[in-house]
N, C-alpha and C. Protein backbone atom coordinates (compact mmCIF):
# COMPACT_ATOMS: atom_id res chain seq x y z
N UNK A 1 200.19 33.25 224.73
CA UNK A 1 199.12 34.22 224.65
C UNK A 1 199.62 35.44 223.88
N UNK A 2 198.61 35.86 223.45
CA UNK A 2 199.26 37.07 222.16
C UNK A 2 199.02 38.38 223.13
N UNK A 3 199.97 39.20 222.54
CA UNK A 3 200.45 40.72 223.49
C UNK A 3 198.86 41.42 224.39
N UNK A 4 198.32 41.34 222.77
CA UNK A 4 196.57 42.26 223.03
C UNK A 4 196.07 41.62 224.03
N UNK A 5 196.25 40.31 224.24
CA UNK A 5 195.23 39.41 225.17
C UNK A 5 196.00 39.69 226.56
N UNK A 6 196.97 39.79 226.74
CA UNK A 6 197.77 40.27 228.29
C UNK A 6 197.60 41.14 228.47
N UNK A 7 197.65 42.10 227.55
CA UNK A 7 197.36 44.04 227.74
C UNK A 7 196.17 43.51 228.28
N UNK A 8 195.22 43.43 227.58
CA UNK A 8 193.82 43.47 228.34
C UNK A 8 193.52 42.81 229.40
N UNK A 9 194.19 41.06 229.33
CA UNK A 9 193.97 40.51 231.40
C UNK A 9 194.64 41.16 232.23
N UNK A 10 195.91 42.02 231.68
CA UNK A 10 196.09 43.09 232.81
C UNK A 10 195.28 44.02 232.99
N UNK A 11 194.76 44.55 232.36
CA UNK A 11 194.11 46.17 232.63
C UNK A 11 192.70 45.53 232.90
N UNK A 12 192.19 44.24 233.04
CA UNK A 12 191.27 44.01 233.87
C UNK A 12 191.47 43.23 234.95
N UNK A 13 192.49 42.65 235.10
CA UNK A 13 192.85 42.27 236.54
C UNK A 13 192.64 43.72 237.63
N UNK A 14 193.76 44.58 236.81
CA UNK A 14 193.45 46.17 237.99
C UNK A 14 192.55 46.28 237.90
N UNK A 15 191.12 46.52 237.58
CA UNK A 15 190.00 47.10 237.50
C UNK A 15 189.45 46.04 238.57
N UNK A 16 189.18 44.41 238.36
CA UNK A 16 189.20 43.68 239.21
C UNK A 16 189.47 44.02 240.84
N UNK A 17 190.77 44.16 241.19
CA UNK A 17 191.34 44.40 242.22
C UNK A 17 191.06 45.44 242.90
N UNK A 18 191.01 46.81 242.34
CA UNK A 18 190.75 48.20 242.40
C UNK A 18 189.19 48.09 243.25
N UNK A 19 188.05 47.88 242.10
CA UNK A 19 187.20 47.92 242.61
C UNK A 19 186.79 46.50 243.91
N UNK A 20 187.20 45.43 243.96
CA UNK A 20 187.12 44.80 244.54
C UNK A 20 187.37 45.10 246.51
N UNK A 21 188.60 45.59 246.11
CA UNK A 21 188.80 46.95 247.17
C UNK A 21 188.06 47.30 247.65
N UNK A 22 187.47 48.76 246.80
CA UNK A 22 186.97 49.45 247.38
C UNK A 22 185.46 48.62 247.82
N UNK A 23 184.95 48.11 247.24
CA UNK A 23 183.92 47.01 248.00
C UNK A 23 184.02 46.32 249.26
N UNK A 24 185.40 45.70 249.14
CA UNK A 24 185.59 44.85 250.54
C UNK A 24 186.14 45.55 251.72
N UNK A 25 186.36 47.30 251.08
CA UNK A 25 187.26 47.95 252.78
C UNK A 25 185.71 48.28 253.53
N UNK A 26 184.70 48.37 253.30
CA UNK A 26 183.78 49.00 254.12
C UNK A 26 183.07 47.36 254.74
N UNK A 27 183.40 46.30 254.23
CA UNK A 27 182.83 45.16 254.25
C UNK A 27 183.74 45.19 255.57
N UNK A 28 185.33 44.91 255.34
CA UNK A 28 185.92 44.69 256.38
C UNK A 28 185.94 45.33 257.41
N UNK A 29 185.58 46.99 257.54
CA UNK A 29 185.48 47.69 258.56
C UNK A 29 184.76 47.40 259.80
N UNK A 30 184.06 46.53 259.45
CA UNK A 30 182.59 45.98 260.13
C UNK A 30 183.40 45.20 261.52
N UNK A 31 184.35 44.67 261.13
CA UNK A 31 185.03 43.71 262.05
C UNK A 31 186.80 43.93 262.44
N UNK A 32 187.35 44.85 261.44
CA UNK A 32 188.72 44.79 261.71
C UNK A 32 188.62 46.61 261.13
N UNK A 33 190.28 46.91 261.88
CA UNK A 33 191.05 48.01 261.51
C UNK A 33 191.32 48.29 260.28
N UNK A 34 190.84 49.13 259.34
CA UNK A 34 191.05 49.23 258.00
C UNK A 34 191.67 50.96 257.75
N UNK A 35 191.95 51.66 259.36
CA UNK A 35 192.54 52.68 258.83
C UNK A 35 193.40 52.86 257.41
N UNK A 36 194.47 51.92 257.47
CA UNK A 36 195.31 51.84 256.38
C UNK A 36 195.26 51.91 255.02
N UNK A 37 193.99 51.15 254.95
CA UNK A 37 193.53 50.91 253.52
C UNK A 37 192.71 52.59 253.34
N UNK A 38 191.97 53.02 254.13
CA UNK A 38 191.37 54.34 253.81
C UNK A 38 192.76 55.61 253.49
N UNK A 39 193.18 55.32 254.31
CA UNK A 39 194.16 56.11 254.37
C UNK A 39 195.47 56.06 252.89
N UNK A 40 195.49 54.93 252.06
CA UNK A 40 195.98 54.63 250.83
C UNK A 40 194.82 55.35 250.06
N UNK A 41 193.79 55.15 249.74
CA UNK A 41 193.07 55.75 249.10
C UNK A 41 192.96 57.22 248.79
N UNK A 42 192.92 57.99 250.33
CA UNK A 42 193.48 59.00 250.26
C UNK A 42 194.19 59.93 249.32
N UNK A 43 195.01 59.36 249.17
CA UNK A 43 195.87 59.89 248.02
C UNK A 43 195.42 60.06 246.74
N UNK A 44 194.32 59.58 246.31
CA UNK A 44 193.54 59.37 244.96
C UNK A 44 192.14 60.00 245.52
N UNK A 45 191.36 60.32 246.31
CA UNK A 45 190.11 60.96 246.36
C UNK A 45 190.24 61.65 247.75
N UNK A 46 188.99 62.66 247.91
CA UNK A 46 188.90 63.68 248.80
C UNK A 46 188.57 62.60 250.14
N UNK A 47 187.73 61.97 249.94
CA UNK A 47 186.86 60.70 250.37
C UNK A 47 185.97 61.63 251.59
N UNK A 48 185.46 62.80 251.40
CA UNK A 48 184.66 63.63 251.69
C UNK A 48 183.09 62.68 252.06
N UNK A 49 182.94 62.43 253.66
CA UNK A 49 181.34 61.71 253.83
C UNK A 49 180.21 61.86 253.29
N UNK A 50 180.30 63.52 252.62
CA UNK A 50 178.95 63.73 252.36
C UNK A 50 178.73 63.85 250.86
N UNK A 51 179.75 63.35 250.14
CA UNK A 51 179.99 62.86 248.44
C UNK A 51 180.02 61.33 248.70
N UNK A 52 180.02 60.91 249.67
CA UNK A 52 180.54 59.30 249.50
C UNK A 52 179.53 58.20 250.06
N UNK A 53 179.18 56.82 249.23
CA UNK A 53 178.55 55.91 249.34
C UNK A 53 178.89 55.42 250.79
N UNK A 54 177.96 54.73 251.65
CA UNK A 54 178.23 53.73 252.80
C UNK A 54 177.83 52.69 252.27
N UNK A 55 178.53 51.40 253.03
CA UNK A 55 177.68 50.29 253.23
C UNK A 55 177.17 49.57 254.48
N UNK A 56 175.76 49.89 254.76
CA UNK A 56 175.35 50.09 256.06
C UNK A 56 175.08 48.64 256.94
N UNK A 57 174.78 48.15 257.76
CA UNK A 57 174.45 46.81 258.19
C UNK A 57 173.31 46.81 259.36
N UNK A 58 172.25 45.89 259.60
CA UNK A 58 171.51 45.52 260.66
C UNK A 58 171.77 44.37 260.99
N UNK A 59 171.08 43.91 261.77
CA UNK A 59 170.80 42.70 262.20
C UNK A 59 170.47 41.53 260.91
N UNK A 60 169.64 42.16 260.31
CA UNK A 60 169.24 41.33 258.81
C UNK A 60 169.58 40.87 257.52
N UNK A 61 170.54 42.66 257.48
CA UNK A 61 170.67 43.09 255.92
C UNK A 61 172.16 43.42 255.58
N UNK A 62 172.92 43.88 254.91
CA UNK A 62 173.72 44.66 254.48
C UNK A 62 173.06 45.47 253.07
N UNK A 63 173.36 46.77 252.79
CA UNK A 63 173.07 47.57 251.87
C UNK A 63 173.73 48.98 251.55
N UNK A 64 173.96 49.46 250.43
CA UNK A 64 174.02 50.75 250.24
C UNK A 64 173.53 52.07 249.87
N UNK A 65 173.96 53.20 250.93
CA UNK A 65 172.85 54.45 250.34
C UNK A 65 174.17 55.56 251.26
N UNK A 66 173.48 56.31 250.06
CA UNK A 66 174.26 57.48 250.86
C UNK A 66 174.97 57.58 252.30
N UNK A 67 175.94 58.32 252.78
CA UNK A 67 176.70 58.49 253.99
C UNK A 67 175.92 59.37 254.74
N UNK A 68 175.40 60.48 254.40
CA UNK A 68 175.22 61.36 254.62
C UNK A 68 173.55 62.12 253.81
N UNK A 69 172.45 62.75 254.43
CA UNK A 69 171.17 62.91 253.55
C UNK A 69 171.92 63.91 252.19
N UNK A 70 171.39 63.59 250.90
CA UNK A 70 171.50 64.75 250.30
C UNK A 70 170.73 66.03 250.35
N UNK A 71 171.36 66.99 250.77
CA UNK A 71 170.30 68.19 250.98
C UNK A 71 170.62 69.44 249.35
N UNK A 72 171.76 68.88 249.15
CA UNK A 72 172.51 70.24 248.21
C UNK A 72 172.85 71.11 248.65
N UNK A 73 173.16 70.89 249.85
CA UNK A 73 173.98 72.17 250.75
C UNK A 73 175.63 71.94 251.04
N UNK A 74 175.78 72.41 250.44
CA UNK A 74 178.02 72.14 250.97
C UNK A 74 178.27 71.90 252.37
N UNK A 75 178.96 70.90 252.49
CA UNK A 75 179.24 70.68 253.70
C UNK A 75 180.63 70.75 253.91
N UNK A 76 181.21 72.23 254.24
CA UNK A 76 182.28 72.40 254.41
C UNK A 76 183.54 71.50 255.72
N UNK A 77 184.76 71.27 255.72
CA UNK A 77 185.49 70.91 256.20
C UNK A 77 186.45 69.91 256.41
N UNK A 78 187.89 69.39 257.12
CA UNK A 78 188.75 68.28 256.55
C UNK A 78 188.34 67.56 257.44
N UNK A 79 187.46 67.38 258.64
CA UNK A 79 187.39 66.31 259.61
C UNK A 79 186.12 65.61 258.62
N UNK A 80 185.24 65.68 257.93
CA UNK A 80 184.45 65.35 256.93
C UNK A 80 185.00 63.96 256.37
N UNK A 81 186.05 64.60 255.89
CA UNK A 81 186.87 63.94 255.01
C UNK A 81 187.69 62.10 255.96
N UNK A 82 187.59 62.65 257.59
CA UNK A 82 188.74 61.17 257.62
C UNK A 82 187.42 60.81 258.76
N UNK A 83 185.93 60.70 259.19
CA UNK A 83 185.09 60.15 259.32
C UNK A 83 185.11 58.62 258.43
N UNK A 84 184.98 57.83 259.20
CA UNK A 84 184.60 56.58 258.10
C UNK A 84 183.38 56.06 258.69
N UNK A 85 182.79 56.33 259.24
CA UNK A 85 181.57 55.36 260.08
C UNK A 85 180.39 56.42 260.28
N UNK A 86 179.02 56.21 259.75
CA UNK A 86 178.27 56.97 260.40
C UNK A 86 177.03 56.05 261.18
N UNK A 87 175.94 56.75 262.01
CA UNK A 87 174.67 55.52 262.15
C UNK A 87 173.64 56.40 261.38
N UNK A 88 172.93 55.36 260.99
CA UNK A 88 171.54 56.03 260.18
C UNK A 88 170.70 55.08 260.32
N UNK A 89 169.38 55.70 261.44
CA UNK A 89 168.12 54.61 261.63
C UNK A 89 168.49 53.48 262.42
N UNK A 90 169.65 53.71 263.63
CA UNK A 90 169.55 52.61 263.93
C UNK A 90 170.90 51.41 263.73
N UNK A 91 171.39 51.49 261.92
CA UNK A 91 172.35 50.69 261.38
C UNK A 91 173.23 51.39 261.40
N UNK A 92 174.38 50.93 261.05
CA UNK A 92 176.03 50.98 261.19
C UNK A 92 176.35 51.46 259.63
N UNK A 93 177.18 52.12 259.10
CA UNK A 93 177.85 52.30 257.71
C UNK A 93 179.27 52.64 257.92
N UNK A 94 179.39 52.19 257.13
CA UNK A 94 181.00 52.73 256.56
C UNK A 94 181.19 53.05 255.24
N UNK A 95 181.82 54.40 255.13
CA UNK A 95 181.93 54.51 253.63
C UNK A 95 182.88 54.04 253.07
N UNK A 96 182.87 53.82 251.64
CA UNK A 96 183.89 53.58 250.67
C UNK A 96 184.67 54.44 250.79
N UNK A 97 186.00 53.73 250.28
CA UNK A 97 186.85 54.55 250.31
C UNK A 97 187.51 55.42 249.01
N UNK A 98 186.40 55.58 248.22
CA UNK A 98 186.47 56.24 247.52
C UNK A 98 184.82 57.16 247.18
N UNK A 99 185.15 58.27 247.00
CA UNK A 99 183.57 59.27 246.69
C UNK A 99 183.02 58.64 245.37
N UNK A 100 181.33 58.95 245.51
CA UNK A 100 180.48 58.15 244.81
C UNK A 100 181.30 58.46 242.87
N UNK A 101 181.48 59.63 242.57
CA UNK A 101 181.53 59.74 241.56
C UNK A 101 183.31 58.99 241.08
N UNK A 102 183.71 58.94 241.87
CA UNK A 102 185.11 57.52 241.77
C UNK A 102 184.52 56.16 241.80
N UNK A 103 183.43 55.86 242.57
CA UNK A 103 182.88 54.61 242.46
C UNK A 103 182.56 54.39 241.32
N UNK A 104 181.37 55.24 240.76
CA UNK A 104 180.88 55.44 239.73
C UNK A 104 181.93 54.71 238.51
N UNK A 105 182.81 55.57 238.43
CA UNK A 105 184.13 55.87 237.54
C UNK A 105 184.96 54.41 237.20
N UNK A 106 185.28 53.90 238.58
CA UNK A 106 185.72 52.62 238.57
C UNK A 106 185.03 51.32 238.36
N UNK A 107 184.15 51.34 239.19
CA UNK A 107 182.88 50.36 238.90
C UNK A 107 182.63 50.38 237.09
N UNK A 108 182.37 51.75 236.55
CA UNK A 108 182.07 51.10 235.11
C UNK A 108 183.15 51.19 234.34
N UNK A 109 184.51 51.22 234.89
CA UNK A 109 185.66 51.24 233.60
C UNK A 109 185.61 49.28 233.82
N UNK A 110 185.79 48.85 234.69
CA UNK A 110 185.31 47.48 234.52
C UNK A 110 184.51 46.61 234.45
N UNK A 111 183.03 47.22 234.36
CA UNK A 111 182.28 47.17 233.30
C UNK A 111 182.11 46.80 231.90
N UNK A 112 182.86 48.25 231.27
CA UNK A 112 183.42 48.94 230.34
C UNK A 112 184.81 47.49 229.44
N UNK A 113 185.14 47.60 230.69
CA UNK A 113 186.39 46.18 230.31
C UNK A 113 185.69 44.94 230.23
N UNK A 114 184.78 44.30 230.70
CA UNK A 114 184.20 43.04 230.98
C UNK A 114 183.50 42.73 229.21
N UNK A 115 182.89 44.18 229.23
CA UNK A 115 181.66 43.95 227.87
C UNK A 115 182.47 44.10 226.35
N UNK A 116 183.73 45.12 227.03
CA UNK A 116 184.93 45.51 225.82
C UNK A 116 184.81 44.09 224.39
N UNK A 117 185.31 42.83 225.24
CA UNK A 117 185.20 41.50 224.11
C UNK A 117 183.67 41.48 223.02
N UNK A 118 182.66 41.77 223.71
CA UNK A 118 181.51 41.11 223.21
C UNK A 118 181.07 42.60 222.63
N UNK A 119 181.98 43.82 222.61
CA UNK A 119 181.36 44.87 221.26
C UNK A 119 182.79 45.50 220.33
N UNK A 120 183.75 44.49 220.62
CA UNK A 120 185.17 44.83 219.85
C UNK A 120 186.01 43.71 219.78
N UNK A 121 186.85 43.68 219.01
CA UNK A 121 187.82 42.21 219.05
C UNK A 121 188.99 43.19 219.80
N UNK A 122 189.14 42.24 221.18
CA UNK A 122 190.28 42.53 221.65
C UNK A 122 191.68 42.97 220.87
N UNK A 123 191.80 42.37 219.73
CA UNK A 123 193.00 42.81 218.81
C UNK A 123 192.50 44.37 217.94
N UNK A 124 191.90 44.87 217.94
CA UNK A 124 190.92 46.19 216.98
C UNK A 124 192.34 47.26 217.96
N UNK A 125 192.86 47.95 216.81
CA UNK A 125 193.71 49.19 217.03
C UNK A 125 192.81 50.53 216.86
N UNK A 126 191.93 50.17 215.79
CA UNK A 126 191.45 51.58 215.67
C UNK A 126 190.92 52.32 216.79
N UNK A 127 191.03 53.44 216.75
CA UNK A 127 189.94 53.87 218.05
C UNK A 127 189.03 54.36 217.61
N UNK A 128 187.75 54.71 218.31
CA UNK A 128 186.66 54.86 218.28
C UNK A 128 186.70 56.23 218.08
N UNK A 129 186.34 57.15 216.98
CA UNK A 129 185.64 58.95 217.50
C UNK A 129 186.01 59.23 218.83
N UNK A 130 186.80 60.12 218.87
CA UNK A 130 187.09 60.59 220.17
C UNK A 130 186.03 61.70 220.66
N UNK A 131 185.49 62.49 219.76
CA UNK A 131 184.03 63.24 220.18
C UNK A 131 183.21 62.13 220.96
N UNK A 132 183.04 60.83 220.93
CA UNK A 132 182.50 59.90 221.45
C UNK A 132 182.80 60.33 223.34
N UNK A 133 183.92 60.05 223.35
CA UNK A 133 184.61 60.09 224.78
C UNK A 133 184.89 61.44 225.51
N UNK A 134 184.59 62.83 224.56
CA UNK A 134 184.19 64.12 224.70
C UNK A 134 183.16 63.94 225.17
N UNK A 135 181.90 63.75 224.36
CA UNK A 135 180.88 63.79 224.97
C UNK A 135 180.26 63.26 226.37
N UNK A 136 180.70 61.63 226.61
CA UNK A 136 180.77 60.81 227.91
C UNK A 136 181.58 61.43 228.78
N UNK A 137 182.84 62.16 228.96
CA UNK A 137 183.27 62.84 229.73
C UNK A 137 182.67 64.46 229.98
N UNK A 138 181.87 64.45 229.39
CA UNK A 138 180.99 66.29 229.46
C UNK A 138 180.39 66.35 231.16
N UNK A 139 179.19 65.54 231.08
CA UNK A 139 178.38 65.61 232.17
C UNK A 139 179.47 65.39 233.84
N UNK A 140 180.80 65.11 233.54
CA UNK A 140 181.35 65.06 234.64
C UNK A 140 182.23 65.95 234.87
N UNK A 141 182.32 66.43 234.13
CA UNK A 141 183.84 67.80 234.04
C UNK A 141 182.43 68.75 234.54
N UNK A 142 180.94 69.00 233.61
CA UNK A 142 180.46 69.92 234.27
C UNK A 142 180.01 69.84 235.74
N UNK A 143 179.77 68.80 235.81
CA UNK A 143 178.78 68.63 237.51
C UNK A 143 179.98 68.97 238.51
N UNK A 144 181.71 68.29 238.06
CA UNK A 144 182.74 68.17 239.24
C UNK A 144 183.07 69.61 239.08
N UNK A 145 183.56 70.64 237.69
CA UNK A 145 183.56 71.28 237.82
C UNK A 145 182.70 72.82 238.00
N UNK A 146 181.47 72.74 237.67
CA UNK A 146 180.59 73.57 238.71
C UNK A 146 180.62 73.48 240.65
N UNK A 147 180.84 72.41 240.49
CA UNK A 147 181.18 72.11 242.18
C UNK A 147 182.38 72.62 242.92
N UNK A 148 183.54 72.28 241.78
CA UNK A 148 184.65 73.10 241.99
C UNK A 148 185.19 74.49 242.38
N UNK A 149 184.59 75.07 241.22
CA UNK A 149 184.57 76.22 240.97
C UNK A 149 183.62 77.27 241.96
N UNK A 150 182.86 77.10 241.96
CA UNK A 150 181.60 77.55 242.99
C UNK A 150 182.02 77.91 244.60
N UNK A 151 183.05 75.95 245.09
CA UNK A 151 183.38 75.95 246.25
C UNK A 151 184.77 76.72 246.58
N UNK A 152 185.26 77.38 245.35
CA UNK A 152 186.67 78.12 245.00
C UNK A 152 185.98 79.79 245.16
N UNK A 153 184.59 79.99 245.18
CA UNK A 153 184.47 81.79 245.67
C UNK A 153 183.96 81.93 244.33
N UNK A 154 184.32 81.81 242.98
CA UNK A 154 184.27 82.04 241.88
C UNK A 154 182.71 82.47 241.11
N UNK A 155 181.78 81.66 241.90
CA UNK A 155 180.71 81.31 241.48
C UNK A 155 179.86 82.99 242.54
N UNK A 156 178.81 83.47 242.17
CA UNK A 156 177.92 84.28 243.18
C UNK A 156 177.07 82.84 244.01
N UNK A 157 177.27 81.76 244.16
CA UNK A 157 176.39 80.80 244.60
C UNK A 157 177.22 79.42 244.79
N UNK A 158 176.70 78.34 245.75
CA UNK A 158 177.64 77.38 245.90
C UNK A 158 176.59 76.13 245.31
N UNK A 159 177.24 75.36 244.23
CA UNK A 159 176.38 74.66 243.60
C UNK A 159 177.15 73.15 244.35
N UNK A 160 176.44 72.66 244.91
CA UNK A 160 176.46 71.35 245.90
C UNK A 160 175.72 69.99 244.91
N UNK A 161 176.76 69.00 243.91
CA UNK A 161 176.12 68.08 243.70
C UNK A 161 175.47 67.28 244.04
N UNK A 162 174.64 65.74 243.90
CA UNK A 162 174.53 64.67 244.73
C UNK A 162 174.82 63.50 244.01
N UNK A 163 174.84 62.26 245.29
CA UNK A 163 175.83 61.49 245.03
C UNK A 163 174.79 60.65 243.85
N UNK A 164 173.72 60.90 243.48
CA UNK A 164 173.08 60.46 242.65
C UNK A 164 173.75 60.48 241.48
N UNK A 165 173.83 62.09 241.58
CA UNK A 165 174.33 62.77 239.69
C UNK A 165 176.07 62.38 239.79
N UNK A 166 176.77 62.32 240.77
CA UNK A 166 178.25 61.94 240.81
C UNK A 166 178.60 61.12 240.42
N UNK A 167 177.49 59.39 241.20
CA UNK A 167 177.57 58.20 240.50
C UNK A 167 177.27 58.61 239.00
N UNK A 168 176.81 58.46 238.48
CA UNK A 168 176.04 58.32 237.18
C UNK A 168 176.58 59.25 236.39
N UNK A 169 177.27 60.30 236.25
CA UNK A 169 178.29 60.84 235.52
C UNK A 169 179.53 60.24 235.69
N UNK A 170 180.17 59.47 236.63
CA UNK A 170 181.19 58.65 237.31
C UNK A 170 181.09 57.26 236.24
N UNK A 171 180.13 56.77 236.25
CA UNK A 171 179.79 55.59 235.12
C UNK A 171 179.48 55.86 233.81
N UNK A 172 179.32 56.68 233.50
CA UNK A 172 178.88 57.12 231.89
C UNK A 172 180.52 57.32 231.67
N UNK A 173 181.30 58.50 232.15
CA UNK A 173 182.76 58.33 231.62
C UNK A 173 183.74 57.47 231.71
N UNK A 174 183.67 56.19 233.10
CA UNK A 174 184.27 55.57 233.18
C UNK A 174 183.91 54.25 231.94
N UNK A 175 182.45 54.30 231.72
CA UNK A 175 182.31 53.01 231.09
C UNK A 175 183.37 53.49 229.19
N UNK A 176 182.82 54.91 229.10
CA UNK A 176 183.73 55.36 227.79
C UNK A 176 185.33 55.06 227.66
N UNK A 177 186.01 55.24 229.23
CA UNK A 177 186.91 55.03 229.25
C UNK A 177 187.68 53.83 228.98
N UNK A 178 187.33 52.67 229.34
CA UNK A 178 187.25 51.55 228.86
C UNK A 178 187.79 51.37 227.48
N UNK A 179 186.49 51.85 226.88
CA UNK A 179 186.44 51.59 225.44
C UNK A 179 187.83 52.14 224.65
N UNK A 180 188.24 53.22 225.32
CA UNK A 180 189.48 53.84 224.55
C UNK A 180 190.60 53.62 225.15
N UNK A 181 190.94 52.91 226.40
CA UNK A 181 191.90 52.97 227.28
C UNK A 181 192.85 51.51 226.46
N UNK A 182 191.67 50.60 226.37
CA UNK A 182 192.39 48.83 226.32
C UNK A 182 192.89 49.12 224.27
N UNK A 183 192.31 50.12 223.60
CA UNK A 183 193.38 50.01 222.46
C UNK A 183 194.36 51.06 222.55
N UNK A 184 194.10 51.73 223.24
CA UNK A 184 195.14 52.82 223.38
C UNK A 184 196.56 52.05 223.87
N UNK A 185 195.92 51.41 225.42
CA UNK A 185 197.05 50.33 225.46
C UNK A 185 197.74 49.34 224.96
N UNK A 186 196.58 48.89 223.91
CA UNK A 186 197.21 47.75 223.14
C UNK A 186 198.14 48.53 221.76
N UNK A 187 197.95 49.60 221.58
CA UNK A 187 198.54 50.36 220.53
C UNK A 187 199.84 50.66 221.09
N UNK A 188 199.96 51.04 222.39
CA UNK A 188 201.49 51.69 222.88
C UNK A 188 202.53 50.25 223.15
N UNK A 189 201.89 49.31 223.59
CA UNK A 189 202.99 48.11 223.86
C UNK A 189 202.72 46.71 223.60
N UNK A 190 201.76 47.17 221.96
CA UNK A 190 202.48 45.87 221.07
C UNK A 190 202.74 46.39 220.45
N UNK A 191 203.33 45.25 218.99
CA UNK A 191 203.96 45.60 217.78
C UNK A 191 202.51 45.64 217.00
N UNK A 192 202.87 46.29 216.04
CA UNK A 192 201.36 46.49 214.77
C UNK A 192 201.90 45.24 213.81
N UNK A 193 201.02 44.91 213.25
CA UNK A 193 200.80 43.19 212.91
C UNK A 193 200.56 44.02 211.56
């Protein structure tokens, strides 16, 4: 197999695995101890309840929606943060273990990787306009950082995203990311032909 083609089944195997994860820890919560796995995650997101996706269960269904209502009001504090279970209506949730706009993020960098073949030849060095990947990264630097900044005193007002606009700025940069990540990689550790 040629270098480009391993660079890339690696860097979509992780994307694979990664998100696969974060899908199956709220799946598994349902029935087993998954402190551990939340608690790895940790280290990579706030995993804050009221930024973060559940996946809820009845008697009938499994589905996902928010952890928490969006109101746009900050919901200050660290016990927020190591909650994994809420009830809503009745059903059971558990959130991901990662916040919506990481879902977002991950979910479409492998995406982003899946569709990579069918709008580039896996072997293509060039990269794409990087204003391209400026722009796809805009709507998330502003939404995370207005949120940031605001919840830092900085702001006269506390601007509280939702997990609507988190996802969906989360997937617009992750799917960009993709696009520039698998030649970037294929540029640093193969040889140029």
């Amino acid at each position: 197999m040629e270098g480009e083609k391993i660079i890339y089944a690696i860097y979509t195997l992780f994307f694979l695995i990664l998100v696969g994860s974060i899908v199956l820890t709220p799946l598994l919560a349902f029935d087993n101890d998954v402190n551990s796995i939340y608690k790895a995650f940790s280290y990579t997101c706030h995993q804050k309840l009221s930024r973060t996706l559940c996946v809820f269960k009845d008697v009938e269904s499994l589905w996902i929606a928010d952890c928490t209502p969006q109101t746009g009001d900050y919901t200050p504090g660290f016990d927020e943060r190591r909650e994994i279970t809420v009830e809503m209506d009745g059903a059971i949730g558990y959130k991901m273990p990662v916040c919506s706009r990481d879902w977002g993020l991950y979910a479409a960098m492998l995406l982003g990787t899946l569709v990579y073949p069918i709008v580039r030849e896996i072997k293509e060095r060039k990269m794409l306009p990087p204003i391209l990947l400026v722009i796809a990264i805009m709507p998330l630097a502003v939404d995370g950082g207005l949120q940031l900044i605001s919840e830092m005193g900085f702001l006269p007002f506390i601007y509280e995203s939702t997990n609507a606009i988190r996802l969906f700025t989360g997937i617009v940069a992750g799917f960009a990311a993709s696009l520039y990540a698998i030649p970037t990689l294929i540029n640093m550790f193969t040889k140029n032909r």
